[in-house]
C-alpha atoms as a PDB file:
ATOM      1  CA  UNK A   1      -1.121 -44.399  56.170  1.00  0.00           C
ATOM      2  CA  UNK A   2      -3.780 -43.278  53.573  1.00  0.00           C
ATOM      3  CA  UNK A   3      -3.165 -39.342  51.480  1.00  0.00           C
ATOM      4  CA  UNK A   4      -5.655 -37.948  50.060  1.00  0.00           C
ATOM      5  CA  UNK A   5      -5.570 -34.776  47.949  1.00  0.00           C
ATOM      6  CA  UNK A   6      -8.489 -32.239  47.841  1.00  0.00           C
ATOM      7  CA  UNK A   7      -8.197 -28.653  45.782  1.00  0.00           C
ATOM      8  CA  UNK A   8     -11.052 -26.348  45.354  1.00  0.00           C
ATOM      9  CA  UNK A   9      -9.762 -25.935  42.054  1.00  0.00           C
ATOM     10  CA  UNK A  10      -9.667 -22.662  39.602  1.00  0.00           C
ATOM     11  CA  UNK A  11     -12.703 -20.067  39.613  1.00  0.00           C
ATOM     12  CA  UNK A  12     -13.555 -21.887  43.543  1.00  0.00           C
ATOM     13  CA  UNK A  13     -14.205 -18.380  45.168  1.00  0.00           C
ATOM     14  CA  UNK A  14     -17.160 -18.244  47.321  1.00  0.00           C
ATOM     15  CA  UNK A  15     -17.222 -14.771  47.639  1.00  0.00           C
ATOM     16  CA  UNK A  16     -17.204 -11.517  45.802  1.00  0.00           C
ATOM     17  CA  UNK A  17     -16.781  -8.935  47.819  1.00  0.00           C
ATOM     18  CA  UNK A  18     -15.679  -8.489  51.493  1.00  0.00           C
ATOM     19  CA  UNK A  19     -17.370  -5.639  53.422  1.00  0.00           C
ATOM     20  CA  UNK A  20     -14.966  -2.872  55.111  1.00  0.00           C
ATOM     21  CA  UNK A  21     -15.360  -2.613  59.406  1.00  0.00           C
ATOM     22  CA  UNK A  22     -14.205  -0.475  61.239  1.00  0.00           C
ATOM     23  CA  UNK A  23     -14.413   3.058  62.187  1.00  0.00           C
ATOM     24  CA  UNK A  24     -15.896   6.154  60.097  1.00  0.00           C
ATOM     25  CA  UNK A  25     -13.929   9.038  60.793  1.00  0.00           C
ATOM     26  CA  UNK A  26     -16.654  11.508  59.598  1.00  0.00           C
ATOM     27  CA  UNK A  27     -19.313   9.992  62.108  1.00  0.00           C
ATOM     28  CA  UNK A  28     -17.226   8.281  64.854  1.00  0.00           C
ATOM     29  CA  UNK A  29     -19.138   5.001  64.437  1.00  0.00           C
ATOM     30  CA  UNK A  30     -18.131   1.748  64.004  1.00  0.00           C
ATOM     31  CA  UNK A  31     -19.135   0.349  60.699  1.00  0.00           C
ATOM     32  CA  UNK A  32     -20.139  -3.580  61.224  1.00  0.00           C
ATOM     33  CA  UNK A  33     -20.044  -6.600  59.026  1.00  0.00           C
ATOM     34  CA  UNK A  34     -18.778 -10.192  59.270  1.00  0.00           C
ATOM     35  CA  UNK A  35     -15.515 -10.843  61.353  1.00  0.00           C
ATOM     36  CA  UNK A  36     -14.479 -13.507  58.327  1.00  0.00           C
ATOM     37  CA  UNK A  37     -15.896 -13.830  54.951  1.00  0.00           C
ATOM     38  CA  UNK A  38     -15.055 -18.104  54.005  1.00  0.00           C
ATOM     39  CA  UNK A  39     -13.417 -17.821  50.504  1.00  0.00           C
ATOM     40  CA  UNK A  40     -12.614 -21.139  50.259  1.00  0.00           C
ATOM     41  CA  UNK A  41     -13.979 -24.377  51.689  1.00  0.00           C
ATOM     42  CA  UNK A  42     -13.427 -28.137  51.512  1.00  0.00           C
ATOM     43  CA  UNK A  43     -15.556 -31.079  53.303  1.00  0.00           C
ATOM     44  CA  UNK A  44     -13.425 -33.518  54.941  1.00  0.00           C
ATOM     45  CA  UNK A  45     -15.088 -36.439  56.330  1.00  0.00           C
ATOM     46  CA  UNK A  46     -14.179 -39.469  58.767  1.00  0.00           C
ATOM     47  CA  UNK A  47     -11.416 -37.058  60.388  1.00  0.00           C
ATOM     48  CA  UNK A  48      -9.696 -39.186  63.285  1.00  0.00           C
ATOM     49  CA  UNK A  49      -7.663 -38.105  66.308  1.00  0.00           C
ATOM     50  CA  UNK A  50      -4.428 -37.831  64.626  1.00  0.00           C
ATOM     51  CA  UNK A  51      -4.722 -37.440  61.118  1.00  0.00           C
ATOM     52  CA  UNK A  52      -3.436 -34.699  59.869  1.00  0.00           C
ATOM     53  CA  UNK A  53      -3.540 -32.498  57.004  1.00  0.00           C
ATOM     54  CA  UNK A  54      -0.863 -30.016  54.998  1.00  0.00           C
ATOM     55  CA  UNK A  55      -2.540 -27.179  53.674  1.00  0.00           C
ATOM     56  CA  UNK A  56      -2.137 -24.318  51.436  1.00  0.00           C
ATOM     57  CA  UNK A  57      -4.052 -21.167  49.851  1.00  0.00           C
ATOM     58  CA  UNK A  58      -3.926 -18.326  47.874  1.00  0.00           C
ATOM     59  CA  UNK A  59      -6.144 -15.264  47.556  1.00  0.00           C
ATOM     60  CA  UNK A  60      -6.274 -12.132  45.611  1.00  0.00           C
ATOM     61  CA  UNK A  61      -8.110  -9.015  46.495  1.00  0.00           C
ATOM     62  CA  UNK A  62      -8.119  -5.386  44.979  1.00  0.00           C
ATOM     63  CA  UNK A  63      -9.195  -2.381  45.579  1.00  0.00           C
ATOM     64  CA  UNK A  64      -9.468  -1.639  41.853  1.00  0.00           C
ATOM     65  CA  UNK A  65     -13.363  -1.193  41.648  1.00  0.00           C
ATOM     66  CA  UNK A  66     -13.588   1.113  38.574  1.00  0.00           C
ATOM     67  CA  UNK A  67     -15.794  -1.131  36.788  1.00  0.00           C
ATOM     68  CA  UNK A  68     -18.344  -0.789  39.739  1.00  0.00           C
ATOM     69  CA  UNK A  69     -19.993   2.814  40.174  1.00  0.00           C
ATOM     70  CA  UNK A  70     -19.740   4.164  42.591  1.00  0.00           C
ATOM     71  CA  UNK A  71     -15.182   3.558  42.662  1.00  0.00           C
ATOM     72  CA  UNK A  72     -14.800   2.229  46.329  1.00  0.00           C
ATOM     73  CA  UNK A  73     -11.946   1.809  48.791  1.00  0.00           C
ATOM     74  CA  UNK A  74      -9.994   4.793  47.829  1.00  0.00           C
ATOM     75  CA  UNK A  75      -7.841   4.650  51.035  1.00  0.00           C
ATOM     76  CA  UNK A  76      -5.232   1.927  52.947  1.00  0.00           C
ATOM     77  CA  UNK A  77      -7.345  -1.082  54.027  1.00  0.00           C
ATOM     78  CA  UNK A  78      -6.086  -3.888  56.636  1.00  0.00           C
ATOM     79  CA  UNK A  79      -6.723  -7.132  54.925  1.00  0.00           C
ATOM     80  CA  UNK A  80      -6.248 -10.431  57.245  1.00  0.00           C
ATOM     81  CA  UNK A  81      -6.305 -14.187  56.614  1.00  0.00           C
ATOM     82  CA  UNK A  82      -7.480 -17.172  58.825  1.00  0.00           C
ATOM     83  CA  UNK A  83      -7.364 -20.600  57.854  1.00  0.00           C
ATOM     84  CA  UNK A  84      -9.968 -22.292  60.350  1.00  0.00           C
ATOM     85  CA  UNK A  85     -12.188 -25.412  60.982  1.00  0.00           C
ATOM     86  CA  UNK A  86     -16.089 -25.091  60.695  1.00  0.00           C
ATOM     87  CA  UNK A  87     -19.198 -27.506  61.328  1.00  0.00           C
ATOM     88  CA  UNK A  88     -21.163 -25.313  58.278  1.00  0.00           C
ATOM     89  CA  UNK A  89     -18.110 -23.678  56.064  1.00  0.00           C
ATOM     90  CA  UNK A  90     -18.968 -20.164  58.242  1.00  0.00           C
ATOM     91  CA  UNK A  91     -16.702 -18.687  61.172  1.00  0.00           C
ATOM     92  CA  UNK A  92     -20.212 -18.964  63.210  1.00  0.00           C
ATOM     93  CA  UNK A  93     -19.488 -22.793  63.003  1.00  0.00           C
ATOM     94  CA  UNK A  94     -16.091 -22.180  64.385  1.00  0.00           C
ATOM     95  CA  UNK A  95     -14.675 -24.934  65.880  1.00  0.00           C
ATOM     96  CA  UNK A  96     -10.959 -24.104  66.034  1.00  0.00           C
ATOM     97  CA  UNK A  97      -8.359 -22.082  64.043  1.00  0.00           C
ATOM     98  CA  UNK A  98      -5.926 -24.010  61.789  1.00  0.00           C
ATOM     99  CA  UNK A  99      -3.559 -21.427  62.159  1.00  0.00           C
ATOM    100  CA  UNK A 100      -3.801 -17.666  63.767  1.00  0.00           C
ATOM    101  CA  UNK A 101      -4.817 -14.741  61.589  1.00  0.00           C
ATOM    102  CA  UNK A 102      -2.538 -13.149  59.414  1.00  0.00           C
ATOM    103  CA  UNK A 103      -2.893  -9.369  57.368  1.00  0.00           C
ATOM    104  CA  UNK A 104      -0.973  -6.536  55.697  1.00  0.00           C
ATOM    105  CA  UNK A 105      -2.132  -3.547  54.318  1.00  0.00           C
ATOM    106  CA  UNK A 106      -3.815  -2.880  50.707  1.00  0.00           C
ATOM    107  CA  UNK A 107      -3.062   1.081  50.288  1.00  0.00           C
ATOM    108  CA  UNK A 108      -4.227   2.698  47.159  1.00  0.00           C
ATOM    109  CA  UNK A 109      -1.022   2.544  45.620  1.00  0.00           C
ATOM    110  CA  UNK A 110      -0.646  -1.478  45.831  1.00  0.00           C
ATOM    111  CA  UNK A 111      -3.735  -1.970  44.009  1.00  0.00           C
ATOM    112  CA  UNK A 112      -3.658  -5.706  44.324  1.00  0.00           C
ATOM    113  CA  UNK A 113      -2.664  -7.909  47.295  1.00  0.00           C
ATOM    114  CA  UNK A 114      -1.597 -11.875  46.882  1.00  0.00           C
ATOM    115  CA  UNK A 115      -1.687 -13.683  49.780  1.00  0.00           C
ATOM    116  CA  UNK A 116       0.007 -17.352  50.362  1.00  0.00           C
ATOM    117  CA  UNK A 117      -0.517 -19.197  53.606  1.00  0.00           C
ATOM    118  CA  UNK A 118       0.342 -22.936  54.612  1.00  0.00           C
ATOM    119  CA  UNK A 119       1.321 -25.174  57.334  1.00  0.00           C
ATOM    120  CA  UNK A 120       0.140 -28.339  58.835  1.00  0.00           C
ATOM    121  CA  UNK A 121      -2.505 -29.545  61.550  1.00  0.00           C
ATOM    122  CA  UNK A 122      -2.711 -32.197  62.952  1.00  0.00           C
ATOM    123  CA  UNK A 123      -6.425 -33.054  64.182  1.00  0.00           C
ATOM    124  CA  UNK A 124      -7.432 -33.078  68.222  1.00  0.00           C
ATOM    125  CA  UNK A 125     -10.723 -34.733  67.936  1.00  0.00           C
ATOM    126  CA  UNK A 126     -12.931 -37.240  65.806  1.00  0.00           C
ATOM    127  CA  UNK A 127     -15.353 -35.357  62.995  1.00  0.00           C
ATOM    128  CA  UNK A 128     -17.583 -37.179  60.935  1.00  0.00           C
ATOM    129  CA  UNK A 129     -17.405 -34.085  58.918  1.00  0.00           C
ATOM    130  CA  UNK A 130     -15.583 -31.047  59.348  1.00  0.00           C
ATOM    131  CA  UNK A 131     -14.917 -27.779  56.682  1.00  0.00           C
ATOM    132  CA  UNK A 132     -11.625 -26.180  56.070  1.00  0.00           C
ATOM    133  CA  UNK A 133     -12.348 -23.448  55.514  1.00  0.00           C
ATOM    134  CA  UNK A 134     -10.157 -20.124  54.636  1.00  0.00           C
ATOM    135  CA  UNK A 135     -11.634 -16.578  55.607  1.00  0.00           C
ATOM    136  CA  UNK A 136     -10.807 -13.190  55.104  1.00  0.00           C
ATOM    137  CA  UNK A 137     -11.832  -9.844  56.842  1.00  0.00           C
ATOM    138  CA  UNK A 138     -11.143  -6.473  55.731  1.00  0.00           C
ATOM    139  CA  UNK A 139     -10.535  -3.163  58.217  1.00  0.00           C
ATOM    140  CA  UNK A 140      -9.948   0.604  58.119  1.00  0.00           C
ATOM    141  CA  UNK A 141     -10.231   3.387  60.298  1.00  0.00           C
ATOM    142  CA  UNK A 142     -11.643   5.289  57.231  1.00  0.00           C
ATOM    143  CA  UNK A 143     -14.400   3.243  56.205  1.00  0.00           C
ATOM    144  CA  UNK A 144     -17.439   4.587  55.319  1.00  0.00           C
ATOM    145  CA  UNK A 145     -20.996   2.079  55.019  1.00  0.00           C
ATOM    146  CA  UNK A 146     -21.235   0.138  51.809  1.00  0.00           C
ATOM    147  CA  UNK A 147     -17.602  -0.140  51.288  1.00  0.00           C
ATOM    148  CA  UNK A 148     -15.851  -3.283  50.048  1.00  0.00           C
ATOM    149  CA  UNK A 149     -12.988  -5.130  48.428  1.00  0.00           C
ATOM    150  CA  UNK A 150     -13.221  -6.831  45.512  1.00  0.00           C
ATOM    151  CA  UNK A 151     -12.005 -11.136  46.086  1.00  0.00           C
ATOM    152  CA  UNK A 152     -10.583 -11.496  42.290  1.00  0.00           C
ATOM    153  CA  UNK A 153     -12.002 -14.593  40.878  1.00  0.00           C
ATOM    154  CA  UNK A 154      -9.729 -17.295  39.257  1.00  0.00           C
ATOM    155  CA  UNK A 155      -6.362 -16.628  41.341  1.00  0.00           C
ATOM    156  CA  UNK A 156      -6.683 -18.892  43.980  1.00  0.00           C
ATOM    157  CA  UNK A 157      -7.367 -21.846  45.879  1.00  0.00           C
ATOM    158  CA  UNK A 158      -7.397 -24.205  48.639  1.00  0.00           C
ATOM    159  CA  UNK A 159      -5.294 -27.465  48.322  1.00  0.00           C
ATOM    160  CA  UNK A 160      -5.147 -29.733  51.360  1.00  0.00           C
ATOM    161  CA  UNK A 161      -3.362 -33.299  51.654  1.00  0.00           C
ATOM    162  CA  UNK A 162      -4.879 -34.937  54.126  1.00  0.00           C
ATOM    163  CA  UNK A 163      -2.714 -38.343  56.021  1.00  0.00           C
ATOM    164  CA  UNK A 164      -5.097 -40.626  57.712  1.00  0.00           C
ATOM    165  CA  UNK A 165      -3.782 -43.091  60.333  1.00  0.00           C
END
């Protein structure tokens, strides 16, 4: 058996911001976006049936937007988490989830959510390359176009140790 140790490392964020979905009350229409916004992604390559990897990440988001006019989010947000395997390090290129999806809220008195997640999977198939990727998606039923969270920058990461053979 072979371990090898990947970590996205500090300041690894891929992303900014994460668009609000959902439903505006004032207009009854669903506000779209992406279903998962990759945060974090690592390239594994030569994957074999069998090898498997233990995994862990951490996020940050806020609703704090002060410093961006106009102040955004001012209401409880749904914020979810899904570790999951891509061909191109987007949920497009799904090709399965590592582990289901995950959320809790992010009201306005909270301010700032952490979240952890980790486990192990072990691999069903052969990839000459594959991206592990970990997304997030943010929902409200009071959403209103143009509204986002902010993805703070230099919290988290993505650390996998991947056992081959």
């Amino acid at each position: 058996m072979k371990t090898e140790i990947y970590d996205t490392g500090n300041n690894s964020e891929l992303a900014q911001f994460i668009p609000i979905t959902g439903l505006n009350p004032k207009t009854g229409k669903e506000v779209k976006g992406p279903q998962w916004v990759t945060i974090y992604a690592i390239e594994l390559k030569d994957v074999k049936v069998g090898d498997f990897m233990r995994w862990s990440a951490d996020v940050q988001v806020t609703n704090d937007t002060h410093k961006i006019k106009p102040p955004r989010a001012g209401y409880t947000v749904g914020v979810s988490t899904l570790p999951f395997l891509s061909s191109d390090k987007t949920y497009a290129g799904l090709v399965d989830e590592v582990r289901e999806g995950n959320g809790n809220n992010l009201t306005i008195e909270d301010h700032h959510q952490a979240t952890h997640r980790s486990g192990v999977y072990v691999f069903k198939q052969d990839f000459p390359s594959v991206w592990v990727c970990f997304g997030v998606r943010c929902y409200s039923t009071a959403v209103i176009v143009g509204d986002y969270i902010v993805v703070n920058q230099d919290y988290g990461n993505l650390q996998i140790e991947l056992v081959r053979g």
